[in-house]
Structures are given as C-alpha cells and as structure tokens.
C-alpha atoms as a PDB file:
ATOM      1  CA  UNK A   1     102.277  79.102 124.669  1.00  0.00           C
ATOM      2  CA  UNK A   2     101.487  76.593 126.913  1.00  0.00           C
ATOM      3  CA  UNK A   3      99.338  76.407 130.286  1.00  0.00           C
ATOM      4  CA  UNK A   4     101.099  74.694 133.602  1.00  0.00           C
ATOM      5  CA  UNK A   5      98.954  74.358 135.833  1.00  0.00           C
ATOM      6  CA  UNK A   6      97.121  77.890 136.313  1.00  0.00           C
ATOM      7  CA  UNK A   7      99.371  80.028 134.699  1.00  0.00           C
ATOM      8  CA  UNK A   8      99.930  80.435 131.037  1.00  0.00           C
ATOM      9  CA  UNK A   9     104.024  80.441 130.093  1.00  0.00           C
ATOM     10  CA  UNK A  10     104.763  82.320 127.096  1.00  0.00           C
ATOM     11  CA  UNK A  11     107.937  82.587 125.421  1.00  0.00           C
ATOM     12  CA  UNK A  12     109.506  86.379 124.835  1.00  0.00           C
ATOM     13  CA  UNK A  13     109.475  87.354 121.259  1.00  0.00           C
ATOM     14  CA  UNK A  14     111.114  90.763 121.498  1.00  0.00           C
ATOM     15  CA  UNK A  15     112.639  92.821 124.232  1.00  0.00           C
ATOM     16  CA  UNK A  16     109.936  95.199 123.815  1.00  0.00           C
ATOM     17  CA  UNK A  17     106.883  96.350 121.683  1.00  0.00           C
ATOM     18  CA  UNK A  18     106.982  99.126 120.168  1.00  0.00           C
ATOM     19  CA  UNK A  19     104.903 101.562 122.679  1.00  0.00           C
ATOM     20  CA  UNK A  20     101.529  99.169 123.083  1.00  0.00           C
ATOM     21  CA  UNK A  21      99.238 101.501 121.740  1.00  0.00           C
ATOM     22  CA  UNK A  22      97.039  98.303 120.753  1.00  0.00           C
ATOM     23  CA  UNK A  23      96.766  94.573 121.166  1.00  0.00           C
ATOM     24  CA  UNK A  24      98.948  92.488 118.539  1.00  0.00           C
ATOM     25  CA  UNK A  25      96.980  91.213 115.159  1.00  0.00           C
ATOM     26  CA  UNK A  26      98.562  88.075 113.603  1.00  0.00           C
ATOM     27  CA  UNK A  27      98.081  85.796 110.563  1.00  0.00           C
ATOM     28  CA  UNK A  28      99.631  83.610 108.032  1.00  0.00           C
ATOM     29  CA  UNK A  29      99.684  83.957 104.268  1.00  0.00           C
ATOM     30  CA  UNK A  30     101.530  79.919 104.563  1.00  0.00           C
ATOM     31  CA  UNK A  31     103.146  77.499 105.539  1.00  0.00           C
ATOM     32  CA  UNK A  32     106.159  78.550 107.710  1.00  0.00           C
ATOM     33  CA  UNK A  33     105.250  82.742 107.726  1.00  0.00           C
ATOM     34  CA  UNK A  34     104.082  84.740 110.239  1.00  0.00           C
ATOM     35  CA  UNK A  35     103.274  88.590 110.125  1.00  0.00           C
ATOM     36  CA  UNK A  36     102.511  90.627 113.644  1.00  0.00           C
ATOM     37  CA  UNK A  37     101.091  94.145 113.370  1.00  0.00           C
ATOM     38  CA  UNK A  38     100.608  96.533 116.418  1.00  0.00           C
ATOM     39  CA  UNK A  39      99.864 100.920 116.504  1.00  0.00           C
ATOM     40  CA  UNK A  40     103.188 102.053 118.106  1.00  0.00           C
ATOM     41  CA  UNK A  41     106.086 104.514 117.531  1.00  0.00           C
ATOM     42  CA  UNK A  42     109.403 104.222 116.029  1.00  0.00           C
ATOM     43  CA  UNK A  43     110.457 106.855 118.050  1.00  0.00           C
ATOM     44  CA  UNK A  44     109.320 108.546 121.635  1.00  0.00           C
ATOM     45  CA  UNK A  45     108.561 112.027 119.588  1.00  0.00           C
ATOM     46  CA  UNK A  46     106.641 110.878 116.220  1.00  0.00           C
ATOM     47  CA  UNK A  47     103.029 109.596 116.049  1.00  0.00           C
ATOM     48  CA  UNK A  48     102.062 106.114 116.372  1.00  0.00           C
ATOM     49  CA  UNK A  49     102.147 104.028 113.256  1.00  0.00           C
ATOM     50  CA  UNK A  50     101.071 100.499 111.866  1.00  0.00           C
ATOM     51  CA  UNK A  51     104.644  98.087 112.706  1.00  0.00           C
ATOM     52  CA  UNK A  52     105.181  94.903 111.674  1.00  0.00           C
ATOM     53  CA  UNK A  53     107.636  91.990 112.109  1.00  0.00           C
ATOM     54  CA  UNK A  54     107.515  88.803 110.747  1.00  0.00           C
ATOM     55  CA  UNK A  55     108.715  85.222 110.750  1.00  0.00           C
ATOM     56  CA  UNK A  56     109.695  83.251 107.677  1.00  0.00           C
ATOM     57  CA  UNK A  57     110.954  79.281 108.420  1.00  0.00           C
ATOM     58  CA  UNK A  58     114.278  78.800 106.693  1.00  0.00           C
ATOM     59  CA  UNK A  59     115.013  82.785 106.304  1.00  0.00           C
ATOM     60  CA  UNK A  60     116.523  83.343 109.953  1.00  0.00           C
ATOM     61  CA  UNK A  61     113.490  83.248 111.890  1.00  0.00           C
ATOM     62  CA  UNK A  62     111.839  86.537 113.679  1.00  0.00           C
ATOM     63  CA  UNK A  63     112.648  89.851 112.100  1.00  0.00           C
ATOM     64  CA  UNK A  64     112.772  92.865 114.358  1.00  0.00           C
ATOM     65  CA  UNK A  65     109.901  95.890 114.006  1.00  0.00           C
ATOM     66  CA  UNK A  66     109.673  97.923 111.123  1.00  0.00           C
ATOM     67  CA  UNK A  67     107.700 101.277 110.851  1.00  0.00           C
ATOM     68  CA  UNK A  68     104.781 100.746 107.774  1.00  0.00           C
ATOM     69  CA  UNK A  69     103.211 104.284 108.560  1.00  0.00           C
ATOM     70  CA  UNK A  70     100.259 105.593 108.698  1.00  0.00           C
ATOM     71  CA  UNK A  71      97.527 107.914 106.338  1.00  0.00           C
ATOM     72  CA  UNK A  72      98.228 110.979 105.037  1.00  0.00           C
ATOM     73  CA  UNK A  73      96.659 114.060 107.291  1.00  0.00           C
ATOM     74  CA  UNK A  74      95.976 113.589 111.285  1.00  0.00           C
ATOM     75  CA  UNK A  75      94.483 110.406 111.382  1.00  0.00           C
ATOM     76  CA  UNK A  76      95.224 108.762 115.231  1.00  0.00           C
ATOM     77  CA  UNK A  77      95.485 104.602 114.277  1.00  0.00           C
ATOM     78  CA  UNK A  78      93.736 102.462 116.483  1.00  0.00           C
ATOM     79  CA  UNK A  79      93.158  98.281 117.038  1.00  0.00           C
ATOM     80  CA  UNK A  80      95.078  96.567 113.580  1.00  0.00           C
ATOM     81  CA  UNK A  81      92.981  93.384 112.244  1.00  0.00           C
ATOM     82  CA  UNK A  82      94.941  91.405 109.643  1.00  0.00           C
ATOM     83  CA  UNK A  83      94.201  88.539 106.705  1.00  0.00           C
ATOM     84  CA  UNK A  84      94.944  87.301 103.741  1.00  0.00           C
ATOM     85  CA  UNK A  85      93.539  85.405 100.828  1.00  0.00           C
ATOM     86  CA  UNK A  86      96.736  84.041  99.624  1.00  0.00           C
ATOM     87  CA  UNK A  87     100.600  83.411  99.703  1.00  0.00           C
ATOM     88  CA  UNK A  88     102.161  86.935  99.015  1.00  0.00           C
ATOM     89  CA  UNK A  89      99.357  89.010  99.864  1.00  0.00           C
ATOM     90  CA  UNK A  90      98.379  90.580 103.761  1.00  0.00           C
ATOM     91  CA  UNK A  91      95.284  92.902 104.223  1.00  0.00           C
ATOM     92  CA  UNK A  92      96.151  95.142 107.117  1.00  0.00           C
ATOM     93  CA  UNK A  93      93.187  97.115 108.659  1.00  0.00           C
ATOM     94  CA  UNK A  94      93.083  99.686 111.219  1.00  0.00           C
ATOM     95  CA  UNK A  95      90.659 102.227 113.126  1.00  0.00           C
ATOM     96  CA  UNK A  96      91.503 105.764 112.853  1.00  0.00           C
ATOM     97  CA  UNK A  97      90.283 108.351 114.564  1.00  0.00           C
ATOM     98  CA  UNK A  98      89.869 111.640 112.036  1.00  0.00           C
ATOM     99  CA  UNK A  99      89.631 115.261 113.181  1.00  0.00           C
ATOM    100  CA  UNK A 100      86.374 116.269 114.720  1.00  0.00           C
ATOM    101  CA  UNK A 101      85.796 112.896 116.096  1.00  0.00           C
ATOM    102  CA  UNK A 102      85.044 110.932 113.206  1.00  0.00           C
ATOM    103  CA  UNK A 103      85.943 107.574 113.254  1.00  0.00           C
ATOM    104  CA  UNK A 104      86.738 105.428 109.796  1.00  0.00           C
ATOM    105  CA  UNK A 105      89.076 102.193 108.992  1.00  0.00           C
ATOM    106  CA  UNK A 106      91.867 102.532 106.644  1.00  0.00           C
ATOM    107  CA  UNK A 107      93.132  99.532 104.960  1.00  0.00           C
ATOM    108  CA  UNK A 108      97.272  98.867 103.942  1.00  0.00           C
ATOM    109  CA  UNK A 109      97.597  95.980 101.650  1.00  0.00           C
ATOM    110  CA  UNK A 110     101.067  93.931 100.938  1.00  0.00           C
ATOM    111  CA  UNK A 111     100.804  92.378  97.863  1.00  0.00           C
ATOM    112  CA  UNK A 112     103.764  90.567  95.994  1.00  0.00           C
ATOM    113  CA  UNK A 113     106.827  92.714  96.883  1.00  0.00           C
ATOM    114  CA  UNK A 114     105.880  95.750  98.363  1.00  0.00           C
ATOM    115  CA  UNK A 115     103.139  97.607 100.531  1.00  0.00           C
ATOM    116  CA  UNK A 116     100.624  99.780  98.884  1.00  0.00           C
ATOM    117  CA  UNK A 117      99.228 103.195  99.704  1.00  0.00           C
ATOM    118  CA  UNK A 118      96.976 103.638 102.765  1.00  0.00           C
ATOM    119  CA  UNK A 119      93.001 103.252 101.483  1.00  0.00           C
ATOM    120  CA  UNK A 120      90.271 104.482 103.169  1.00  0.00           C
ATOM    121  CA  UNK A 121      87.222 102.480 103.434  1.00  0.00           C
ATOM    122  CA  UNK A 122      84.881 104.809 105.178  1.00  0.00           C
ATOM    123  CA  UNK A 123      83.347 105.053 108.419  1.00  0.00           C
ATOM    124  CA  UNK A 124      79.823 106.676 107.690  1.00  0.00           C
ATOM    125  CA  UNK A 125      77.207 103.698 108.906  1.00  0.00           C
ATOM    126  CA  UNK A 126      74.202 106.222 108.657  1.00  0.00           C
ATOM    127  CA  UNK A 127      73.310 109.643 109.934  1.00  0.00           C
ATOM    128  CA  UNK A 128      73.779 109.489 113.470  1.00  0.00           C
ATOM    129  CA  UNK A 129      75.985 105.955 113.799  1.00  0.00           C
ATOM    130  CA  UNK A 130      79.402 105.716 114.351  1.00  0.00           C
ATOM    131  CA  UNK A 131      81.541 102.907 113.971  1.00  0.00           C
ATOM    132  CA  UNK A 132      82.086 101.673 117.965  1.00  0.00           C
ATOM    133  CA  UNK A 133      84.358  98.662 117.402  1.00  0.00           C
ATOM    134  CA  UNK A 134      87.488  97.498 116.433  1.00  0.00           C
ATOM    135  CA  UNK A 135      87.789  95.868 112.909  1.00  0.00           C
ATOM    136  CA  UNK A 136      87.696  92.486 112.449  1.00  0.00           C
ATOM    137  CA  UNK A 137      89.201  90.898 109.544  1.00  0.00           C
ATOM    138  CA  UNK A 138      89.005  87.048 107.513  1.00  0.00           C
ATOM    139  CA  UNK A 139      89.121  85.726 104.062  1.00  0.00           C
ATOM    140  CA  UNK A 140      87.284  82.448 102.908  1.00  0.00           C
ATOM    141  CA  UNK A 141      89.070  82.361  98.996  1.00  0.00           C
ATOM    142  CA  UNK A 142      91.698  83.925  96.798  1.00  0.00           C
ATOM    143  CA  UNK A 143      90.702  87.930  96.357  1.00  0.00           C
ATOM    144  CA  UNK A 144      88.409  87.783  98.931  1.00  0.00           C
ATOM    145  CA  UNK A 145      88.296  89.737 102.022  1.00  0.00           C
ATOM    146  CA  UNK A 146      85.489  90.113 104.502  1.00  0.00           C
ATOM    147  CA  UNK A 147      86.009  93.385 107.025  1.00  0.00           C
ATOM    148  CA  UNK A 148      83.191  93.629 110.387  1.00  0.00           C
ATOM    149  CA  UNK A 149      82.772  96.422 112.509  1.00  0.00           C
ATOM    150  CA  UNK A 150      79.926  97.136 115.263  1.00  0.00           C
ATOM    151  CA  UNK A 151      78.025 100.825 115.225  1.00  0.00           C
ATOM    152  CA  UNK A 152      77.399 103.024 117.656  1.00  0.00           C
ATOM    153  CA  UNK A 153      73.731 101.290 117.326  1.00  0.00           C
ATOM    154  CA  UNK A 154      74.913  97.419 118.566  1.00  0.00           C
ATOM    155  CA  UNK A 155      74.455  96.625 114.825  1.00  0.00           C
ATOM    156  CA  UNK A 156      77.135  94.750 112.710  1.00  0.00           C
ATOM    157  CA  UNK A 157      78.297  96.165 109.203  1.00  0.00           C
ATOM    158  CA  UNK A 158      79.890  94.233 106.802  1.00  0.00           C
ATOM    159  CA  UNK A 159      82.437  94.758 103.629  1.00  0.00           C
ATOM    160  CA  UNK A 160      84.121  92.896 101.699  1.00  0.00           C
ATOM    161  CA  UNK A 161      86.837  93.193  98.540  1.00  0.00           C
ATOM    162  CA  UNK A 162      85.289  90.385  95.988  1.00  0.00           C
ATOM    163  CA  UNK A 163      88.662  90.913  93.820  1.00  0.00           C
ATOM    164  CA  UNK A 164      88.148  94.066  91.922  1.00  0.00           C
ATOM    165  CA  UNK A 165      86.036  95.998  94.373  1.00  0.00           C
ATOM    166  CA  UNK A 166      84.950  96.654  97.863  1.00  0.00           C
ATOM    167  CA  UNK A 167      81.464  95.973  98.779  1.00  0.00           C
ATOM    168  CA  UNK A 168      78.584  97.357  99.941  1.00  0.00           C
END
C-alpha cells in the first residue's frame, strides 16, 4: 500500500472476497506468515462463515480462501478480530448474533496443525447490557490473549486466556 499523492494504490490480492459480510482481520504468528480472516460464504446458498487465506514466504506465496465454519446452532457471525501469542498458534474471534437477539463472541483457535472447535466466551455484561462492539483482539506473551468489547452502556469489558483459562 502506498499513498501517491491523494490517493492510496493498493495492490489486488484476490479476484474477489468471499461475499464482504465484514471488514478483513489480519495478523502474523512470524516472520514471513500472514493469516486474513473475513464472515463470507463459500457458496451463494449457505450461511456466512469465518474464511481464511494465508501467506507463507518460501511456500508459494498467497493461498486462495478456505471455508473454517462457523458454531453449531443459528449463530449469524459478525466483525472477525485475530492474534496470536506465538509461532503456530492464531486466536480467531468473532461476534455472533444468537436467536432472540442476543449477542456473544465465539472464539476458533489454530494451534499446531489443525483448528479447534468453535468456543463460546459469552456475551452477558450484566442485566440489561449488551455487548455493542466489535471484538478487538492482542497478545503481549506466549499463552496470553487479551479480548475487548464495548456494552451497550459505553463501558469497556475485558478477557483474557492467561494459558489455562479465560478470565474474568
């Protein structure tokens, strides 16, 4: 990416996204790789889904979209946020919106090989708040992951995995 004059040129990754349900999260877990999650659908007729495609230096470059899923029942995903703590390892979270309006983030975690099960993390801030913001996701150290959100009050929540379980 670079400006000229007042206009930004950026170069084309991929012909096309895969539906644009949500702006692109991106991060490194190293030197040389680079993961790129959006919400979008494999196909016109299925639901949208977490996709990913990723860049590894010395393995052919870009590698085209592929279709990680999403949970289990009629969650709607929503606004990816991505880290990780260390080479191997990706922490993938994502808004979903639940049936009867209910909004939680789910986490899907890569970690040495393969991708894990969808996690739920919650989405109950109190009584009457609701979670109001896309996630936001960094790590500071190895097992450590810090995930923000905003409620439905203007008040940032906090949690964070302190490598063996999630916090608060």
């Amino acid at each position: 990416m670079t400006a000229v004059g007042s206009q930004l040129s950026i170069g084309r990754l991929s012909d096309k996204t895969t539906g644009g349900f949500s702006s692109p999260a991106a991060v490194s877990w190293g030197v040389g790789r680079l993961d790129v999650f959006e919400i979008g659908r494999s196909q016109p007729d299925q639901p949208p889904t977490l996709q990913q495609m990723w860049f590894e230096r010395g393995l052919g470059g870009w590698h085209g979209w592929v279709n990680l899923g999403k949970p289990s029942g009629n969650a709607q995903l929503w606004y990816p946020a991505a880290a990780s703590w260390g080479t191997g390892h990706l922490d993938v979270f994502a808004l979903a919106s639940m049936p009867g309006g209910a909004w939680t983030v789910f986490l899907k975690t890569y970690d040495g090989g393969s991708w894990r099960d969808w996690t739920d993390l919650g989405g109950y801030l109190g009584e009457t708040t609701k979670i109001a913001s896309a996630p936001a996701a960094v790590s500071w150290g190895a097992n450590r992951i810090d995930v923000f959100v905003v409620g439905s009050n203007k008040h940032l929540y906090h949690k964070w995995f302190d490598g063996s379980t999630w916090r608060p």
